[in-house]
Structures are given as structure tokens and as C-alpha cells.
Protein backbone atom coordinates (compact mmCIF):
# COMPACT_ATOMS: atom_id res chain seq x y z
CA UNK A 1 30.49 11.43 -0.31
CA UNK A 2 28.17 9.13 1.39
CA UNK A 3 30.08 7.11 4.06
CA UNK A 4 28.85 3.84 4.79
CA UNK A 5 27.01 4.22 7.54
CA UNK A 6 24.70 7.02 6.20
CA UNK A 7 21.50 5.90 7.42
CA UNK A 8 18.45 7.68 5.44
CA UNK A 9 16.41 7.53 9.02
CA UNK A 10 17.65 8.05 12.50
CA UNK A 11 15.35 8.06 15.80
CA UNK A 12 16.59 11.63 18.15
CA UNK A 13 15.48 12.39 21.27
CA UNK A 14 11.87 10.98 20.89
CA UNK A 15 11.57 11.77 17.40
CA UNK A 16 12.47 10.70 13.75
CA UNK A 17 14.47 12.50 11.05
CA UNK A 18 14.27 12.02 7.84
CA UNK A 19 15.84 12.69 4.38
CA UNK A 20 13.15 13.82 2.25
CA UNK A 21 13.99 11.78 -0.74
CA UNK A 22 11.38 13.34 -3.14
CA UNK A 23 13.14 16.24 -2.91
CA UNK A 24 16.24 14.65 -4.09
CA UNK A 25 18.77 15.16 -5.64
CA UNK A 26 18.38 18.65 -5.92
CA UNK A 27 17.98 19.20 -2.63
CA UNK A 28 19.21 17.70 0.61
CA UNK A 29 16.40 18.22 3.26
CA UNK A 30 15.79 16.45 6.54
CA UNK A 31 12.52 16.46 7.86
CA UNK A 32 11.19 15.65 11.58
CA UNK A 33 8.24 13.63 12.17
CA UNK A 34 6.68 13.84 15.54
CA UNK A 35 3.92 11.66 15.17
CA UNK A 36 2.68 8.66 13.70
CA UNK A 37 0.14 10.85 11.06
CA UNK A 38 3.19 12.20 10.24
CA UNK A 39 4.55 8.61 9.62
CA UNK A 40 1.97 7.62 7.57
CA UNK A 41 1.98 10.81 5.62
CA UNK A 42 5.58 10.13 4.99
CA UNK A 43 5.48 6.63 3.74
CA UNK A 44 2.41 7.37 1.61
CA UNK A 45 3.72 10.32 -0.35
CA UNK A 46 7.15 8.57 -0.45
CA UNK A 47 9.61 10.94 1.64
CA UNK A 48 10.67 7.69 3.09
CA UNK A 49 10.40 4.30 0.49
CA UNK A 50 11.80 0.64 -0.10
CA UNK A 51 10.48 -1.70 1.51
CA UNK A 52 13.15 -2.42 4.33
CA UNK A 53 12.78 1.58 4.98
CA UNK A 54 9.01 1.74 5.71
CA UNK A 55 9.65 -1.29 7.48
CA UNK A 56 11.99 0.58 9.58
CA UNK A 57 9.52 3.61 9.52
CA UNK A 58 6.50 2.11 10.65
CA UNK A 59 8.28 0.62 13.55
CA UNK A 60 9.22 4.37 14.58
CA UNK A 61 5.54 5.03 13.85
CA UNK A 62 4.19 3.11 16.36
CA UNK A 63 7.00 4.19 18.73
CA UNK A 64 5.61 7.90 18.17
CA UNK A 65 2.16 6.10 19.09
CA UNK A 66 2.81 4.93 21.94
CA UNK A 67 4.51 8.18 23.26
CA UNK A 68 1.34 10.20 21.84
CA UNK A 69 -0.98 8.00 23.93
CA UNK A 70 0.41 8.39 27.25
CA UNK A 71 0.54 12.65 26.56
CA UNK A 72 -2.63 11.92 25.67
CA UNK A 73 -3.60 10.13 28.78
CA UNK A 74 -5.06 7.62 26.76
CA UNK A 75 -3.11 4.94 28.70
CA UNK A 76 -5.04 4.22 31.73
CA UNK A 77 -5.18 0.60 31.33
CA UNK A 78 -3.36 -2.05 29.26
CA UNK A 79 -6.27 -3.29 27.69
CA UNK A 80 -7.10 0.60 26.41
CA UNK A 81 -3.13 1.31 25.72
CA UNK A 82 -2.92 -1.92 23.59
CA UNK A 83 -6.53 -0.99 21.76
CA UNK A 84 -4.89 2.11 20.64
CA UNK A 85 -1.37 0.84 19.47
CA UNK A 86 -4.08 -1.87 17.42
CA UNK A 87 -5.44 1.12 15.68
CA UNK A 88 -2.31 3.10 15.31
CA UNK A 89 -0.35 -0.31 14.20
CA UNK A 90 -3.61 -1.18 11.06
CA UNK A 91 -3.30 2.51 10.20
CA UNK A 92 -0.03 1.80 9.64
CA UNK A 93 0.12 -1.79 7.98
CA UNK A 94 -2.29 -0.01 5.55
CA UNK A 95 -0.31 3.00 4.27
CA UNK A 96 1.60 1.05 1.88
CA UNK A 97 0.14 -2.69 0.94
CA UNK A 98 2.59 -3.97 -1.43
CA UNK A 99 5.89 -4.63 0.48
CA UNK A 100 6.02 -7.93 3.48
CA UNK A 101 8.50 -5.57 6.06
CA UNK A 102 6.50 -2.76 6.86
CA UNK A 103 3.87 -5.72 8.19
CA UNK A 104 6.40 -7.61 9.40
CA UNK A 105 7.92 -4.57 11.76
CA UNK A 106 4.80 -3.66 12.67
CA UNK A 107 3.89 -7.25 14.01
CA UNK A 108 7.51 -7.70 15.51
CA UNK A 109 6.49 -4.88 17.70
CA UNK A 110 3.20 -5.23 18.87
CA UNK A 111 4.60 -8.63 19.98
CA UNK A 112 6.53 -7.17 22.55
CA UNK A 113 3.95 -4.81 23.31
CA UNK A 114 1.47 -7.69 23.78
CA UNK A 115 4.37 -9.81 26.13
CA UNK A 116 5.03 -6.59 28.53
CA UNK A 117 2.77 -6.73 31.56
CA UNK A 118 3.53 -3.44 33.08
CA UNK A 119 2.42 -0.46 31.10
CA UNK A 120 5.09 2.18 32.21
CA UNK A 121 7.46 -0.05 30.17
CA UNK A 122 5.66 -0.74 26.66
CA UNK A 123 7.03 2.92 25.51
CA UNK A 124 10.26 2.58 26.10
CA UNK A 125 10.12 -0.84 25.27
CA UNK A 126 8.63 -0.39 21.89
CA UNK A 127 11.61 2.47 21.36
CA UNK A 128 14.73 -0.06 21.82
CA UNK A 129 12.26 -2.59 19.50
CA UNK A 130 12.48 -0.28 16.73
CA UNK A 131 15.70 0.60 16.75
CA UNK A 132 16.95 -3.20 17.30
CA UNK A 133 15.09 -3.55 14.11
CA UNK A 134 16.74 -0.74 12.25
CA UNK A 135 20.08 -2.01 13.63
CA UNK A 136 19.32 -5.40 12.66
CA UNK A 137 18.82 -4.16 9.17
CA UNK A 138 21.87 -2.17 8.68
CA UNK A 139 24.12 -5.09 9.18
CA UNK A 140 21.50 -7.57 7.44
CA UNK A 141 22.70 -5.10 4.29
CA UNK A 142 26.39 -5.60 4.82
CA UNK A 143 25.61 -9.51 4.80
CA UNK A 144 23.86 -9.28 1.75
CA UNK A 145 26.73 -7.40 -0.16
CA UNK A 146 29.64 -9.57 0.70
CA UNK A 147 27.52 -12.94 0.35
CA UNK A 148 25.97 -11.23 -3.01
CA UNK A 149 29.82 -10.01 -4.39
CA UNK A 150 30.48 -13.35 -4.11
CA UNK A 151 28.56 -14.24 -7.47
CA UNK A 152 30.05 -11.65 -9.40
CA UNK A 153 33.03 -12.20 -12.00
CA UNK A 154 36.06 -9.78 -12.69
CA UNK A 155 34.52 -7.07 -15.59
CA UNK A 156 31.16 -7.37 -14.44
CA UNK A 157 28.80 -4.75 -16.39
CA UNK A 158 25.75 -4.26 -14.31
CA UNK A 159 22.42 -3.01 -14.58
CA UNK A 160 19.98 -2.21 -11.56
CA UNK A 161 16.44 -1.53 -11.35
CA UNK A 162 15.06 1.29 -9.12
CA UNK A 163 16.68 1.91 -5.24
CA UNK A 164 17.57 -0.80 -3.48
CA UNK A 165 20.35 1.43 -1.54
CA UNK A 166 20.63 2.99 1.31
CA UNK A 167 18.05 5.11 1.06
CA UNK A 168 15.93 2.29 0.61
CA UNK A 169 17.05 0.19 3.93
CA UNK A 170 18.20 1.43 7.18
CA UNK A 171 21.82 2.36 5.80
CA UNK A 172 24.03 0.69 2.93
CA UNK A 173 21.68 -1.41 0.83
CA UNK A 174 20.30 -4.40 -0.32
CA UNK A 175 21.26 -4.56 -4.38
CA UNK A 176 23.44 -1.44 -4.29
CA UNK A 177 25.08 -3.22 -1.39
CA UNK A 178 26.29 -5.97 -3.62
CA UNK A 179 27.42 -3.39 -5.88
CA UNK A 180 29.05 -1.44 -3.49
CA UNK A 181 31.14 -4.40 -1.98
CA UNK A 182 31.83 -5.78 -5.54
CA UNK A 183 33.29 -2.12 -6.12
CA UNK A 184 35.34 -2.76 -3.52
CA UNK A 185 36.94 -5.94 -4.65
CA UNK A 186 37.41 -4.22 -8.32
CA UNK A 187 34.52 -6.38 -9.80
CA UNK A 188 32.30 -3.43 -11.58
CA UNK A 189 33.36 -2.10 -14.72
CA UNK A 190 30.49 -0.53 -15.31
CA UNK A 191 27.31 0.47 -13.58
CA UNK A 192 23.84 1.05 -15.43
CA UNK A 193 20.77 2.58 -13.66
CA UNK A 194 17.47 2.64 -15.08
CA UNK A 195 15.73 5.82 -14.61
CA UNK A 196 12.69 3.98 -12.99
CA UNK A 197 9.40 6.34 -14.79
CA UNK A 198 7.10 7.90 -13.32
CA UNK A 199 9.26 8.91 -10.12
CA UNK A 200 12.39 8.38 -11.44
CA UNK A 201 14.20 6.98 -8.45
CA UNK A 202 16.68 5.10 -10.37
CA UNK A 203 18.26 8.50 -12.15
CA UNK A 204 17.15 10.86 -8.78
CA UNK A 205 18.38 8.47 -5.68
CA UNK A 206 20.63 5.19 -7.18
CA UNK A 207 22.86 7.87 -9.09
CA UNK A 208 23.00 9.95 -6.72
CA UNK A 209 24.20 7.53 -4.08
CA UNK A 210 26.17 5.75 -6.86
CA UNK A 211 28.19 9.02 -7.82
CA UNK A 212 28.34 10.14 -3.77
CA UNK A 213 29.98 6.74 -3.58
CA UNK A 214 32.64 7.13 -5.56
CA UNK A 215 31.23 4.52 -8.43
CA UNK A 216 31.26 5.26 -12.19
CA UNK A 217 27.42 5.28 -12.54
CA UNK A 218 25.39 5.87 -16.11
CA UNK A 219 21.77 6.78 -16.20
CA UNK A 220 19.83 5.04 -18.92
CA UNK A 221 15.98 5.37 -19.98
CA UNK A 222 13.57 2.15 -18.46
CA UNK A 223 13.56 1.90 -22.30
CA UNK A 224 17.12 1.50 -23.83
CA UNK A 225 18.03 -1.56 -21.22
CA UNK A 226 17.01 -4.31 -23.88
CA UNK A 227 19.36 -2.44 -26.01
CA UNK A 228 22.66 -2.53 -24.03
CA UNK A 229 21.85 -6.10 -23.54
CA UNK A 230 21.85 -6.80 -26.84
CA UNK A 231 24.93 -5.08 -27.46
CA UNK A 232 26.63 -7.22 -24.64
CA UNK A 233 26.96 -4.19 -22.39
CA UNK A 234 25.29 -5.50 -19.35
CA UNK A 235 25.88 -9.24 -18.34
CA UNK A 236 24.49 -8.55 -15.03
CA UNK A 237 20.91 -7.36 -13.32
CA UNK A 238 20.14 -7.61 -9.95
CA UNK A 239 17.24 -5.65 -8.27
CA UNK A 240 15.87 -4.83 -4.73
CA UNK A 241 12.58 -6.44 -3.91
CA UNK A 242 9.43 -5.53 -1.73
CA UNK A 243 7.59 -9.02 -1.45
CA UNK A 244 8.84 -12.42 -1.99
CA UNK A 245 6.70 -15.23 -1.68
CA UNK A 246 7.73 -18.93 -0.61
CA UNK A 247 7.81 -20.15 -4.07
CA UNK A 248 10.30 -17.80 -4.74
CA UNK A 249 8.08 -14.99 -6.96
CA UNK A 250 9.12 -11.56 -6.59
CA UNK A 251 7.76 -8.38 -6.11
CA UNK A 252 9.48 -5.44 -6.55
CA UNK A 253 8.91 -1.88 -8.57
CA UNK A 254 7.32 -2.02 -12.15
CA UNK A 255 9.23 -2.48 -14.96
CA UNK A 256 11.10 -5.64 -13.00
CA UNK A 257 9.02 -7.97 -14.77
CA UNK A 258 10.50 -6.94 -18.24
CA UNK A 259 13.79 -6.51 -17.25
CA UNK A 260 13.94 -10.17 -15.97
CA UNK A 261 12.58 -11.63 -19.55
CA UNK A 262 14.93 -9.51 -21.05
CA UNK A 263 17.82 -11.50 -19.37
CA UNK A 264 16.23 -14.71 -19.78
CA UNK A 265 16.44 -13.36 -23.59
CA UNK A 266 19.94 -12.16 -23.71
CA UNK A 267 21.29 -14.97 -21.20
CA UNK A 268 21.81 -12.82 -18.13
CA UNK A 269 22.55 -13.44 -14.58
CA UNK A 270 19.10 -11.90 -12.96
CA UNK A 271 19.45 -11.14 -9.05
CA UNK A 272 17.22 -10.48 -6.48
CA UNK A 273 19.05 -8.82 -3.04
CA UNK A 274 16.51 -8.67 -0.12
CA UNK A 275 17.07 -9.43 3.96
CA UNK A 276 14.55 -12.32 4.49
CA UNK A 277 11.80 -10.03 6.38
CA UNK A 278 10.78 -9.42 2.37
CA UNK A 279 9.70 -13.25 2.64
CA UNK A 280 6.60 -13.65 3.24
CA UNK A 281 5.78 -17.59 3.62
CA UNK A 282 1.96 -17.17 3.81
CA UNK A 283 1.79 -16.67 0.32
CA UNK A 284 2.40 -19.58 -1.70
CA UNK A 285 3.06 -17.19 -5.22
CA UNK A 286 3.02 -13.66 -6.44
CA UNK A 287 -0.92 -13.48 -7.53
CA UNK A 288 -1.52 -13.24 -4.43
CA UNK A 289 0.52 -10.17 -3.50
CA UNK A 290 -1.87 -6.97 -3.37
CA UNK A 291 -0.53 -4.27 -6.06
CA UNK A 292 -0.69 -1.46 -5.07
CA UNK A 293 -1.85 1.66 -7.75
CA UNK A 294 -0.60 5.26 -7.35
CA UNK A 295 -2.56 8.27 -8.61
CA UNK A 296 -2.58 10.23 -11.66
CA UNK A 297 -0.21 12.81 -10.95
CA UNK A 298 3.01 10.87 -10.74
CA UNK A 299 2.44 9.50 -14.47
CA UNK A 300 0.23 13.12 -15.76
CA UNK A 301 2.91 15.39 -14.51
CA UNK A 302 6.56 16.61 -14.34
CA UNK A 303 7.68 19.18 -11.78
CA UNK A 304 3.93 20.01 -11.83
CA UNK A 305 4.23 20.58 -15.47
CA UNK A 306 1.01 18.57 -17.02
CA UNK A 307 2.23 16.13 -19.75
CA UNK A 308 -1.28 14.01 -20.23
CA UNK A 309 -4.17 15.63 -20.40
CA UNK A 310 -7.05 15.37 -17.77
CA UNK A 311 -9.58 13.81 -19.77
CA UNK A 312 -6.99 10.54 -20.47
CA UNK A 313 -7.28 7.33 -18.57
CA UNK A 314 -4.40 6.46 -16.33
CA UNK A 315 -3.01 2.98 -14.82
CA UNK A 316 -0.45 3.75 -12.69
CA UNK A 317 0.64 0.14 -10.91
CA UNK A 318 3.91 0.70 -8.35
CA UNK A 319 4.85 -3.09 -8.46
CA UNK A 320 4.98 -6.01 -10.59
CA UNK A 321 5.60 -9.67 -10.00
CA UNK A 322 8.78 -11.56 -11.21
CA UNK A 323 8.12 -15.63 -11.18
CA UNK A 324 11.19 -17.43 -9.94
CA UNK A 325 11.92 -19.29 -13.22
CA UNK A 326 13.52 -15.87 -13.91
CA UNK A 327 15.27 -15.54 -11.13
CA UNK A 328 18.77 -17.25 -11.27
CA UNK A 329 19.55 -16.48 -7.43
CA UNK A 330 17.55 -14.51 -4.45
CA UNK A 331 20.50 -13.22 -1.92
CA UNK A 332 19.73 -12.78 1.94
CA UNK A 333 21.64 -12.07 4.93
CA UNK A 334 20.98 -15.65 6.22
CA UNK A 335 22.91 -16.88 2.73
CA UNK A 336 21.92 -17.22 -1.06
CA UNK A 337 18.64 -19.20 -2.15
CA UNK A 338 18.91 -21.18 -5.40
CA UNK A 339 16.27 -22.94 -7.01
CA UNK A 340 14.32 -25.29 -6.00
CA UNK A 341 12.97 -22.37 -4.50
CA UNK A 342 9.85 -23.56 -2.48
CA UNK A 343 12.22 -25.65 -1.16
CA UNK A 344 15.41 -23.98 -0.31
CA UNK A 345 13.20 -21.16 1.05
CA UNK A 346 11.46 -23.29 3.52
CA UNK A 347 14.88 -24.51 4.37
CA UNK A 348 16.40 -21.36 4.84
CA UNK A 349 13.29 -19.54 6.86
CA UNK A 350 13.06 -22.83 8.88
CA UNK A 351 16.61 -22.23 10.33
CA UNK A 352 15.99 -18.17 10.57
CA UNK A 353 13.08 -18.90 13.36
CA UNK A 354 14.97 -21.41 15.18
């Protein structure tokens, strides 16, 4: 059983573990990373994914920088140390474009590095930073469930899109936090989890923390959830999300976009559970968030079994956008947002930098 408190990531003795989660469920293996190529390496191939995760991640990355640069005597100024931790912290930023927390983490940290005048602190500084932020995270989730299992009815029948657990966070979860809590308070009757193609981390990772949780879960194609809508047996979505702008458009994994029309369709309840480090208020709407494409493989093959043959194009896009007139609520630690979006976003962020 997953307690909760099972935290996908944990920083030990100057070094990160790691459930490798494309391994899962078949197999439960945790994996050290000692460096931040190792970091990267990790967040690009997906052994560590969700959005508040990488955050989380890269924030450990640059932690692992820092340490690397002083073995590496690389240190022997400020002005060189913080030109490395630059590089290290774009390297970073880059490995994954889509989601707003891995940027966000990263620039949380290199604040502090930038505000610390005396160099033989900016590593261990940098350390506490990251796990603050990890720590942070981990009770933002809680937040999010009880505010979120608030909006839930007696009987509810709910469908979710992807992971948005704790594998996906620092521990307990964004979306499957609300359904965890709401399990709690004897609100789910049933539980529906797309199995998210091509890397099927709906029926690998959200069933698999679902069923380790002690919650009746049912794996369903991406393909039969217009179905069970139509046959009243889901009157309730609500999804993780990876990039929210301050209109209130989401971004979150593909095959979001259609599940949200289907609701509109079927007159469903269509939720989006994210800590507000997923809001990103530079961007005024979702065309402007970068998608980012995977490669071939994931959609060609199966256990390394080819299924589309090499000569076929591909178009493999991780994300897709949700506009807000979709969206019936967007749940955060600091409280719910309903629309007017722009403007109860604004209102909300306002009073989250004060």
C-alpha cells in the first residue's frame, strides 16, 4: 500500500533517489542520480515526470551542480560559480519545455544563489532551497485535495486523465489528491482511468497508485471515455495540468483537449487540480505555450515490439491546450479559481506574492 507520504523523489546524503517510473508497474526500481546530466537524462526520458515532479527535480539538479562545481574546483570566484550554475540551470530549463514549474524551481533557486554573497554558502544554501520547495509541494497537494473534495457530491463517478498523483508531485497529488481525500469522506463510487497512449501512464502509474491506495480503480482505453459518458457513468473529470496561463487555458497531457469537449457535450463537471507554480502569468493564453513533441518510438513501438512501420510519418505531441470556457473550476492550494478567470487569477496570484 502506498502510505501518504510516499514521496516518488527524496534528496540522501548529497544525492537523489528516484523511482524509475518507466519501469512501472512491473517493476519497483529506485535509481540514484549523482549529477545534474543525470538529472536531465532523467527528466528527458521520463524516469521522473509531471510537472510539479521535474519541478522538484530540476531544483535537485542544480543542487548536484553546485556540489559538482566546487569538486570540480570550478568555484574560485562568485562571478565564475554563478556562470556555471547559469549554464547548468538553461540546461536544465530546457530538458522539458512544456510545463511552468520546472522554470519556475529553477528560477526560485538561482534567486537565492544570486542574493548569497559568500560562496562557501550557495551549496548548502541551494540544498535546503530545494528541499523547501519539495516540502512546500507536498503539503501544497494536501491543500489541493481537501479544498478540491469540497466540490464533489455523494456517488460521484469519476474519470481522470493521465498522473496527476504522487508520482507526479513531490508526494500525494494534485488530481489524485482530490480523489484520494474524496475517498476518504466516502464521495467516489467509482474511479475511471484513461490509459493515456503512447506511454500509458494512466493504466501503468494512476492504477497502480489507485489500487496501492486502497481505491476501486478501472482502466479504460483514451477511446471508450465518450462512451461511459454517454451512458451516465462518469459525471466527473478532473485532470492534472503542466501550464496554465493567466486567462485560465490549460496545458496538460494530450488527449485533455477532447476529454474536456466531451464534458461540455455530456454536461460534466471538468476540473483542473494544479499548486499555482503551474501558473504562469506571462502568458496571456495557451498559443503561446511551447508543445513539446516526443520521438517516434513511444508511438512506433510496444515493449520494443515495432507496431508502425519505419517508412510512416509520425506526430507525436506530449501536450495539448484546454481553453478555460471548458474548464468549470481550476483548484490550487491558495483556494479554487472560478471564472472570470483572467480575473480571479490575477486576484488570486496577486495575494500569493504578497
Amino acid at each position: 500500500m502506498i502510505a501518504d507520504d510516499f514521496r516518488p523523489i527524496k534528496w540522501l546524503n548529497q544525492k537523489v533517489e528516484l523511482i524509475d517510473q518507466t519501469l512501472l508497474p512491473l517493476q519497483e526500481k529506485w535509481i540514484k542520480i549523482t549529477n545534474y546530466s543525470q538529472m536531465i537524462n532523467a527528466i528527458k526520458s521520463m524516469q521522473i515526470r509531471g510537472a510539479p515532479a521535474i519541478g522538484i527535480a530540476g531544483a535537485y539538479g542544480l543542487a548536484l551542480g553546485a556540489i559538482e562545481i566546487y569538486k570540480n574546483k570550478e568555484s574560485k570566484s562568485l562571478e565564475n560559480l554563478l556562470k556555471h550554475l547559469n549554464l547548468i540551470a538553461l540546461k536544465l530549463i530546457n530538458s522539458r519545455p512544456t510545463g511552468s514549474n520546472l522554470k519556475w524551481a529553477i528560477d526560485r533557486m538561482m534567486k537565492v544563489a544570486n542574493n548569497i554573497e559568500n560562496i562557501s554558502l550557495i551549496t548548502e544554501s541551494l540544498i535546503k532551497e530545494a528541499i523547501k520547495i519539495h516540502n512546500e509541494d507536498i503539503q501544497s497537494n494536501h491543500n489541493i485535495g481537501k479544498l478540491g473534495a469540497k466540490l464533489l457530491s455523494q456517488n460521484t463517478k469519476i474519470l481522470t486523465h493521465c498522473n496527476a498523483g504522487a508520482l507526479a508531485t513531490g508526494g500525494y497529488g494534485t488530481a489524485l489528491g482530490v480523489i484520494k481525500y474524496a475517498n476518504y469522506q466516502g464521495k467516489i463510487s467509482k474511479v475511471y482511468s484513461t490509459e493515456t497512449r503512447p506511454l500509458l501512464q494512466g493504466s501503468r502509474l494512476t492504477i497502480w497508485e489507485l489500487i496501492n491506495s486502497n481505491i476501486d480503480a478501472c482502466s479504460i482505453p483514451d477511446s471508450a471515455a465518450g462512451h461511459l459518458m454517454k451512458l451516465n457513468e462518469i459525471n466527473t473529470i478532473i485532470v492534472g495540468a503542466d501550464r496554465i496561463t493567466s486567462n485560465g487555458d490549460v496545458a496538460n497531457k494530450i488527449g485533455t483537449y477532447t476529454l474536456a469537449i466531451l464534458a461540455k457535450i455530456h454536461n460534466i463537471n471538468f476540473y483542473v487540480a494544479a499548486p499555482t507554480s503551474t501558473i504562469d502569468m506571462k502568458l496571456t493564453n495557451g498559443s503561446q505555450i511551447p508543445i513539446e513533441e516526443r520521438g517516434r518510438t513511444e508511438l512506433a513501438r510496444i515493449n520494443n515490439i515495432k507496431i508502425i512501420q519505419d517508412d510512416i510519418k509520425i506526430y507525436n505531441p506530449a501536450f495539448d491546450v484546454t481553453p478555460n470556457k471548458f474548464i468549470k473550476s481550476i483548484i490550487t492550494e491558495k483556494g479554487i479559481i472560478s471564472p472570470p478567470y483572467g480575473l480571479n487569477i490575477k486576484k488570486l496570484m496577486k495575494g500569493n506574492n504578497e
